[in-house]
PDB file of N, CA and C in Angstrom:
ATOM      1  N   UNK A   1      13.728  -8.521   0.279  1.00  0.00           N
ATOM      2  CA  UNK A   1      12.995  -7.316   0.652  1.00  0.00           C
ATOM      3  C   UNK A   1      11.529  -7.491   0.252  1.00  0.00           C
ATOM      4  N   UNK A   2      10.574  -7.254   1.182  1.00  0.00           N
ATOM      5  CA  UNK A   2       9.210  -7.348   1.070  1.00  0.00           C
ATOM      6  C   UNK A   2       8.577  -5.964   0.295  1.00  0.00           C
ATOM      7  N   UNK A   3       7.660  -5.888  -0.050  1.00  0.00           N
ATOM      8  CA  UNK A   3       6.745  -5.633  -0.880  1.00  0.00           C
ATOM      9  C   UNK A   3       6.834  -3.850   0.062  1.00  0.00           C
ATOM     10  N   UNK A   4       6.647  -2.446  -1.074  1.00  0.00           N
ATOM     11  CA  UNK A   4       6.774  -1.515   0.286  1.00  0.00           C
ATOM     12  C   UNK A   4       5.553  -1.107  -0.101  1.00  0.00           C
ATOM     13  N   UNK A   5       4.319  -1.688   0.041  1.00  0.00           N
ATOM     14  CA  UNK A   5       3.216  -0.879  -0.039  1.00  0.00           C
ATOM     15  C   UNK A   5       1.984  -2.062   0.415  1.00  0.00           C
ATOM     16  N   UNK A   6       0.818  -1.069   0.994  1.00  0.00           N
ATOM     17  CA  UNK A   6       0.255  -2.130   1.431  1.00  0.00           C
ATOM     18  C   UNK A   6      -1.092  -2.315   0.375  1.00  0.00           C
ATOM     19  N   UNK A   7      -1.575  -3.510   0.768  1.00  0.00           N
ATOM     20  CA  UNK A   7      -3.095  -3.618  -0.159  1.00  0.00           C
ATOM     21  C   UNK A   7      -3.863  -2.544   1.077  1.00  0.00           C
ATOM     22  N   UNK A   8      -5.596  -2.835   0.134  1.00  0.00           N
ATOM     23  CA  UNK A   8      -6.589  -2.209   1.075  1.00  0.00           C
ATOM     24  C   UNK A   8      -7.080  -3.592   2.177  1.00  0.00           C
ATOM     25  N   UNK A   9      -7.139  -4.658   1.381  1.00  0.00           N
ATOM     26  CA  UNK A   9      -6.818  -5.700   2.749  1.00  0.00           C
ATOM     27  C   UNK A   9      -6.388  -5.915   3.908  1.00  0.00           C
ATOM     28  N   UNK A  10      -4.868  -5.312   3.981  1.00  0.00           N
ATOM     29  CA  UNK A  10      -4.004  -5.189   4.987  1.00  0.00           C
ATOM     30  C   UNK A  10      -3.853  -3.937   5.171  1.00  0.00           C
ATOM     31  N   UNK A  11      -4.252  -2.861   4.936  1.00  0.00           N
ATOM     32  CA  UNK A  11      -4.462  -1.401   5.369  1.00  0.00           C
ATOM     33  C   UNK A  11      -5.573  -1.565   6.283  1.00  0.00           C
ATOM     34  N   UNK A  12      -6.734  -2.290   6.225  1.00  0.00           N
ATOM     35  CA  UNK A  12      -8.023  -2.736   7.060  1.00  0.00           C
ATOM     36  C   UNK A  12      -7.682  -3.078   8.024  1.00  0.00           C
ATOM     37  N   UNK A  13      -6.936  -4.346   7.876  1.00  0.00           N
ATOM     38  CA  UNK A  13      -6.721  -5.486   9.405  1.00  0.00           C
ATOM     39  C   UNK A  13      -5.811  -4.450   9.632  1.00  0.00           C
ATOM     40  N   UNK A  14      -4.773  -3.311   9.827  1.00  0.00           N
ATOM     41  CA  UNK A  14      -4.270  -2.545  10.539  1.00  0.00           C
ATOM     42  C   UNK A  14      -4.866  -1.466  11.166  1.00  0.00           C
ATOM     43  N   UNK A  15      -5.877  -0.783  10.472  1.00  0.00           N
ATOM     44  CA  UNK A  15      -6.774  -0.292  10.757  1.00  0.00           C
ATOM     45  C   UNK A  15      -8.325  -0.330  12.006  1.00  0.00           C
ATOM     46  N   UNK A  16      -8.002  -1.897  11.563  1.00  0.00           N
ATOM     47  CA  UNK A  16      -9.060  -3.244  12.198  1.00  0.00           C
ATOM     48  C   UNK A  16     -10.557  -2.166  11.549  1.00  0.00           C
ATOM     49  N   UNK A  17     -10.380  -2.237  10.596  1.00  0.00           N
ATOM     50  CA  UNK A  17     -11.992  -1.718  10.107  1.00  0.00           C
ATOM     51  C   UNK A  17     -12.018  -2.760   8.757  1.00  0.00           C
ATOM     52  N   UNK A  18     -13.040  -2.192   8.098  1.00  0.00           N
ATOM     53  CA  UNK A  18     -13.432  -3.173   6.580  1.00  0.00           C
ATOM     54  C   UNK A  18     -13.099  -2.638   5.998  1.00  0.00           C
ATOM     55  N   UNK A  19     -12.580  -3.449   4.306  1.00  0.00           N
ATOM     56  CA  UNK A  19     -12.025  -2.738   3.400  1.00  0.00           C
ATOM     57  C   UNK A  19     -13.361  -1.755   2.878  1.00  0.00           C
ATOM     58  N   UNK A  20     -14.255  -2.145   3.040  1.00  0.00           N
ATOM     59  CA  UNK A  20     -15.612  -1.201   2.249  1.00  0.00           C
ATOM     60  C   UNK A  20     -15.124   0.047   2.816  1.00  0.00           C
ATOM     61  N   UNK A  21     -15.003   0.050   4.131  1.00  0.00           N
ATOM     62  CA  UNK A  21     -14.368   1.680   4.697  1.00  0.00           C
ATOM     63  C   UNK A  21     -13.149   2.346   4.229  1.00  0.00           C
ATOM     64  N   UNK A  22     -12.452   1.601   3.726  1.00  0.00           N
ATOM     65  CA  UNK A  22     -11.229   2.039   3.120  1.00  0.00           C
ATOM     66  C   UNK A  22     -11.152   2.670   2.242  1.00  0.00           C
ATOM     67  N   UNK A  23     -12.064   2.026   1.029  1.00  0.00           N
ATOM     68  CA  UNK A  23     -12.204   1.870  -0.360  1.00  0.00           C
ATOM     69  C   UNK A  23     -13.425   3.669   0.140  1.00  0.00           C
ATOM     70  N   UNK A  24     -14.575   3.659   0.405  1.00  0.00           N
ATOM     71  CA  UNK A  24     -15.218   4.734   0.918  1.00  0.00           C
ATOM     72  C   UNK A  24     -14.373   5.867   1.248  1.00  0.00           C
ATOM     73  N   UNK A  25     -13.493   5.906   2.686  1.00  0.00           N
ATOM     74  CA  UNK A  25     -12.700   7.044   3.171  1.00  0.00           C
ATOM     75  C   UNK A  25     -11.887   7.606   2.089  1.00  0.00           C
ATOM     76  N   UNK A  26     -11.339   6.894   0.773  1.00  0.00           N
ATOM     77  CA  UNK A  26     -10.905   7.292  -0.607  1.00  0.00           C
ATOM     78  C   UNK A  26     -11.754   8.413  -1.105  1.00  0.00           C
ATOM     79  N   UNK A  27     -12.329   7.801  -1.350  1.00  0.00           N
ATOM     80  CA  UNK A  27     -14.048   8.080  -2.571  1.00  0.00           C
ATOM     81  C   UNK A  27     -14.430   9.432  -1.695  1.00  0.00           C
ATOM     82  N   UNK A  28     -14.699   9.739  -0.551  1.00  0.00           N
ATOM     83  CA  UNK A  28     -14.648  10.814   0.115  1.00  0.00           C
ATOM     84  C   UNK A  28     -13.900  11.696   0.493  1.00  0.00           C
ATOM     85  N   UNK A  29     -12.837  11.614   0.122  1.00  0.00           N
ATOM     86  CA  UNK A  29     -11.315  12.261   0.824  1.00  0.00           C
ATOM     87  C   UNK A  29     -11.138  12.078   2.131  1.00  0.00           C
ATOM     88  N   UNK A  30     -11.494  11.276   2.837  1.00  0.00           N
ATOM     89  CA  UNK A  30     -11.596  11.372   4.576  1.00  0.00           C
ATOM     90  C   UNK A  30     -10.151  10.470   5.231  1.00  0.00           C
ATOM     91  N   UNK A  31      -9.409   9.753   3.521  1.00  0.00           N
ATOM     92  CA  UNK A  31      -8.629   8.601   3.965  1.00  0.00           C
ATOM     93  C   UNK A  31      -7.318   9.571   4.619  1.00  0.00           C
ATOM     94  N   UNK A  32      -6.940   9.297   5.877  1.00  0.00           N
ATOM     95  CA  UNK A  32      -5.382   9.907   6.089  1.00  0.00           C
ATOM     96  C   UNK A  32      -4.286  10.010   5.244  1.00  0.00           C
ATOM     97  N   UNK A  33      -4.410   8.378   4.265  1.00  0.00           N
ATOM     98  CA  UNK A  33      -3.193   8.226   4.286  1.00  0.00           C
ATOM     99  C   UNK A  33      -3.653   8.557   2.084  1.00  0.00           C
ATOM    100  N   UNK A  34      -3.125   9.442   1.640  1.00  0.00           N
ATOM    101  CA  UNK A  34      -3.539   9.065   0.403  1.00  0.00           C
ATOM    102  C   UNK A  34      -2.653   8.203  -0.455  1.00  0.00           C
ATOM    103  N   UNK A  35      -3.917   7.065  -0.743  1.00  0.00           N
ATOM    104  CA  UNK A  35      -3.373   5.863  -1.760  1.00  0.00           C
ATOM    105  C   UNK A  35      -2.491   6.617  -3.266  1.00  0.00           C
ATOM    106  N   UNK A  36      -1.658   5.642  -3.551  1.00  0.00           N
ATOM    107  CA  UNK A  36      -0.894   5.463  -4.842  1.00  0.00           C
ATOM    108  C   UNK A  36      -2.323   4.212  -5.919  1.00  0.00           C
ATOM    109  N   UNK A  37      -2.196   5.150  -6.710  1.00  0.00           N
ATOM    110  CA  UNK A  37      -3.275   4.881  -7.577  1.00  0.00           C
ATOM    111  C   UNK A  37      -2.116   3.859  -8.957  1.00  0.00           C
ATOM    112  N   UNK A  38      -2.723   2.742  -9.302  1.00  0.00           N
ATOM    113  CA  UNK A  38      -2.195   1.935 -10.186  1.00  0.00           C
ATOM    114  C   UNK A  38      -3.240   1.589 -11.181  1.00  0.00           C
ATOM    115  N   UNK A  39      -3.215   2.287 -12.577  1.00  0.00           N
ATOM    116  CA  UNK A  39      -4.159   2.197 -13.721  1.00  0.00           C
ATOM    117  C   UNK A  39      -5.127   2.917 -13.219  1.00  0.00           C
ATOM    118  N   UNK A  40      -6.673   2.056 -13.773  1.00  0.00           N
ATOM    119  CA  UNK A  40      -7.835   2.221 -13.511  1.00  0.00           C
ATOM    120  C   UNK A  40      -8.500   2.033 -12.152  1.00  0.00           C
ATOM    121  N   UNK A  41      -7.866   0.866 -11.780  1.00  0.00           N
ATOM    122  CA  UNK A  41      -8.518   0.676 -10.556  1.00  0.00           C
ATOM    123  C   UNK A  41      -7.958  -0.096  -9.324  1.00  0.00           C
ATOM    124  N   UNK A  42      -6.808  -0.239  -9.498  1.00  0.00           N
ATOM    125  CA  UNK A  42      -5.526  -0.716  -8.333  1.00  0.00           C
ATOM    126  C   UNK A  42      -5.143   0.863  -7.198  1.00  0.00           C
ATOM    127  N   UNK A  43      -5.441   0.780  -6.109  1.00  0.00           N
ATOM    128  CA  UNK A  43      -5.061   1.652  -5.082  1.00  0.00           C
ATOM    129  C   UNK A  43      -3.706   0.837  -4.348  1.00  0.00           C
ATOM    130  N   UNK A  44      -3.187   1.383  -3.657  1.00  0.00           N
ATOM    131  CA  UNK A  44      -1.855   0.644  -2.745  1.00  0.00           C
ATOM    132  C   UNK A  44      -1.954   1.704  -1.482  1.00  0.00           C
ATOM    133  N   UNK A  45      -1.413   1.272  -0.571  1.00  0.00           N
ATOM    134  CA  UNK A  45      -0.935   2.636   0.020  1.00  0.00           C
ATOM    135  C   UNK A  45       0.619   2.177   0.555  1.00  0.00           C
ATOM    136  N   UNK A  46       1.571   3.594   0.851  1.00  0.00           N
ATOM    137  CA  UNK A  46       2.734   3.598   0.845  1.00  0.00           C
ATOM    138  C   UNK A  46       3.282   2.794   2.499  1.00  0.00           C
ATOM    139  N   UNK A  47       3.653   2.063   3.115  1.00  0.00           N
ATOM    140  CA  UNK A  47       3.897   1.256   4.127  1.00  0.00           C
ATOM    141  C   UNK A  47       4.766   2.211   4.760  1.00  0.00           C
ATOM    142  N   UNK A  48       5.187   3.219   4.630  1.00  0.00           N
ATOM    143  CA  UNK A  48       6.504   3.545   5.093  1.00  0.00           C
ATOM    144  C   UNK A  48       5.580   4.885   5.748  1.00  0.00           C
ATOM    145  N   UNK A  49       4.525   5.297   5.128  1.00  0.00           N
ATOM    146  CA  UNK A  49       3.974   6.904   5.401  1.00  0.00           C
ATOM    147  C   UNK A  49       2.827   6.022   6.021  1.00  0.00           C
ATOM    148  N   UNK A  50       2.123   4.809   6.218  1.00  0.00           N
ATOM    149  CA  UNK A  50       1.154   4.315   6.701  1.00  0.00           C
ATOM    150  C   UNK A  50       1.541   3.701   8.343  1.00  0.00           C
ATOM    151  N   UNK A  51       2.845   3.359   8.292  1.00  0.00           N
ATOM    152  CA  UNK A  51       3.689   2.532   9.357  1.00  0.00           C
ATOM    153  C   UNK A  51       4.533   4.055  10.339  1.00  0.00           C
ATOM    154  N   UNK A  52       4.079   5.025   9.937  1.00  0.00           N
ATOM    155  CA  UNK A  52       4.726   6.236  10.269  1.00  0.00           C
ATOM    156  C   UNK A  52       3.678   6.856  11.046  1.00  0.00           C
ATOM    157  N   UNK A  53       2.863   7.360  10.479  1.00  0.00           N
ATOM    158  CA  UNK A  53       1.246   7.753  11.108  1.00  0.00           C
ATOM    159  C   UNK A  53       0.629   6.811  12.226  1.00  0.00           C
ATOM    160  N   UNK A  54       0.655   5.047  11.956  1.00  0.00           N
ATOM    161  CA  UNK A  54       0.677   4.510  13.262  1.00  0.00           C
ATOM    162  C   UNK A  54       1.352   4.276  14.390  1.00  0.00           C
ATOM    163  N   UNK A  55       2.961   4.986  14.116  1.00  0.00           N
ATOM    164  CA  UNK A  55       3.626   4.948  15.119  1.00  0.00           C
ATOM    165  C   UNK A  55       4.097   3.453  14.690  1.00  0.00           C
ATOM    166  N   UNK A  56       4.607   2.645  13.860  1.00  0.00           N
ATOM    167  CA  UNK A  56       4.949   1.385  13.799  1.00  0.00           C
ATOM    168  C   UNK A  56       6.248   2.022  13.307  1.00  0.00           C
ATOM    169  N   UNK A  57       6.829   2.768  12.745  1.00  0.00           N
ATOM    170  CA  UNK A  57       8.456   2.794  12.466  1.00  0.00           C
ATOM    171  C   UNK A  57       8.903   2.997  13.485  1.00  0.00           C
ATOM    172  N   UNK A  58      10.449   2.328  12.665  1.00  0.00           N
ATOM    173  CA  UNK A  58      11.331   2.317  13.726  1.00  0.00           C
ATOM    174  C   UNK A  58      12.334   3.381  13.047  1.00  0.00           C
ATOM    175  N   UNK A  59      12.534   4.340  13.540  1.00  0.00           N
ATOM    176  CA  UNK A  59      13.948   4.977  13.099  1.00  0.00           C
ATOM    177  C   UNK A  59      15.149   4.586  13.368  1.00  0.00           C
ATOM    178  N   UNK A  60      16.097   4.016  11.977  1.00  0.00           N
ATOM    179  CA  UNK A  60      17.388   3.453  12.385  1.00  0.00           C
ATOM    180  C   UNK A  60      18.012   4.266  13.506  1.00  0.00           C
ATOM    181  N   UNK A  61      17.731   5.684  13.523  1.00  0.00           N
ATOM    182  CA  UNK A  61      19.095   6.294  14.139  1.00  0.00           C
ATOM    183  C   UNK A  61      18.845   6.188  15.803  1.00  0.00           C
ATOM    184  N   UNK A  62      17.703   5.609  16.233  1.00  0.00           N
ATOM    185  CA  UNK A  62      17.243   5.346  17.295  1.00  0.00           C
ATOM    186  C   UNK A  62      17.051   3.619  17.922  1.00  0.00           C
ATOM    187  N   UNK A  63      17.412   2.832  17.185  1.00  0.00           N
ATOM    188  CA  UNK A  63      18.097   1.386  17.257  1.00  0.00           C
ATOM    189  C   UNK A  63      18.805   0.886  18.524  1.00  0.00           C
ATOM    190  N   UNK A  64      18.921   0.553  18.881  1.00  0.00           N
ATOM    191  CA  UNK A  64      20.235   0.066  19.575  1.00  0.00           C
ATOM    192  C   UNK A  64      21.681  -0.190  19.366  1.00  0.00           C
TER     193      UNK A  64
END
């Protein structure tokens, strides 16, 4: 099982913007998706509520 949260790296390239915008849309409240904060200065965001908002889940009960 892979990792369930994403960096601001790969929140970007999904996004297709820069992490500077990421890290910013935070710092402003403007981000959709609000990050899971780790310590001082680790953000994540949740893959499951990020992959949901883009329309990338799949709902099992809708499968084949």
């Amino acid at each position: 099982m892979g990792a369930a949260t994403y960096t601001a790296e790969q929140l970007a390239e999904l996004l297709g913007c820069s992490t500077w915008l990421v890290y910013s849309s935070v710092k402003d409240g403007s981000c959709p998706v609000e990050p899971i904060r780790i310590g001082d200065r680790r953000l994540v965001w949740s893959k499951a509520v990020v992959d949901r908002l883009l329309g990338l889940a799949v709902d099992p009960r809708e499968a084949p």
